[in-house]
Protein backbone atom coordinates (compact mmCIF):
# COMPACT_ATOMS: atom_id res chain seq x y z
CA UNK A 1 21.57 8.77 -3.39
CA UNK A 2 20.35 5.63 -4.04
CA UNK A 3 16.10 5.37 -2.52
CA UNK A 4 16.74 1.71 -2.53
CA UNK A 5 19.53 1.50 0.06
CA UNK A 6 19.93 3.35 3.44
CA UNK A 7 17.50 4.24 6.48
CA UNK A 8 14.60 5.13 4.51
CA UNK A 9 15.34 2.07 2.52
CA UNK A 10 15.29 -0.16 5.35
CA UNK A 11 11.79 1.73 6.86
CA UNK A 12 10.29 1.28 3.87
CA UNK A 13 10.85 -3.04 4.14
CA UNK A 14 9.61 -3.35 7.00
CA UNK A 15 6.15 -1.66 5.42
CA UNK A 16 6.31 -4.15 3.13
CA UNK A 17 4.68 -7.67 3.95
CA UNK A 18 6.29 -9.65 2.00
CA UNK A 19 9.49 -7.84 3.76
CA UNK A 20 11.31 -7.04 -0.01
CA UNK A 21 11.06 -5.09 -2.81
CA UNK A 22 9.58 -6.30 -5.53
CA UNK A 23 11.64 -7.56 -8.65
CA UNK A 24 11.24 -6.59 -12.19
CA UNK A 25 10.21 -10.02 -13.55
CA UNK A 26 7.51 -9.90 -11.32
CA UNK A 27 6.05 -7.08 -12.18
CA UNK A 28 6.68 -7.95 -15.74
CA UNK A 29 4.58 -11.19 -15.12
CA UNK A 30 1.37 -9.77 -14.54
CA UNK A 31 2.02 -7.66 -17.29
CA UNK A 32 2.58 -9.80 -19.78
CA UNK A 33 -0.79 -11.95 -18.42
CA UNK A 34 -2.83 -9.20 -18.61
CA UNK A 35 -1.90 -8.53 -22.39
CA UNK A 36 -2.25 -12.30 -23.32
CA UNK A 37 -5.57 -13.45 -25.00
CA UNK A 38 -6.32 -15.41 -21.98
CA UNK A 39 -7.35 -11.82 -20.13
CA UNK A 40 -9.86 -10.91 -23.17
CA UNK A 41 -12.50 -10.79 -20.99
CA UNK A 42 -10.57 -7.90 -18.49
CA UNK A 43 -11.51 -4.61 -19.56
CA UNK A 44 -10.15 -2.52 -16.71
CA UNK A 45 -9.04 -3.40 -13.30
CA UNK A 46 -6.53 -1.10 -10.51
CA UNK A 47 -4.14 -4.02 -9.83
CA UNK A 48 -1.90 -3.04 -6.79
CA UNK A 49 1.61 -5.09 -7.06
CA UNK A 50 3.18 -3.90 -3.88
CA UNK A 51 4.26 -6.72 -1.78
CA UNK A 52 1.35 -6.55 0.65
CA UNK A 53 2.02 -2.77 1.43
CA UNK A 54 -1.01 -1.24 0.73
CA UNK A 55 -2.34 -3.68 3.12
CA UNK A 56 -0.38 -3.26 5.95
CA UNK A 57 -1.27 0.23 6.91
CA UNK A 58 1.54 1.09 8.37
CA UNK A 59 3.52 4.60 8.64
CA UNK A 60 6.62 5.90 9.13
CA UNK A 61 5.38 7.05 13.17
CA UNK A 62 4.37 3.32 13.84
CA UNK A 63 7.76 1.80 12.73
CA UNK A 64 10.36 1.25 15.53
């Protein structure tokens, strides 16, 4: 089974504000700018890169 397809798939979109998953070059983006000499100054951050889901603040009960 396959988390990214099916039912629970489709719940888990709609939790999701930008309404996708996120893609691997994005991800691999911010990466990549955090390790570049241009971040120096960063020493430690909690960087959610979730699409907006984390701000939603929805569940599973509110989704119809």
């Amino acid at each position: 089974m396959n988390p990214a397809d099916g039912d629970v798939a489709a719940a888990m979109i709609k939790m999701i504000a930008l309404g996708r998953y996120g893609q691997g070059d994005e991800v691999a983006g911010i990466v990549s700018d955090l390790a570049s000499s241009e971040t120096a100054f960063v020493t430690g951050t909690s960087l959610k890169i979730d699409g907006g889901f984390t701000a939603t603040k929805k569940v599973f009960s509110q989704l119809e």
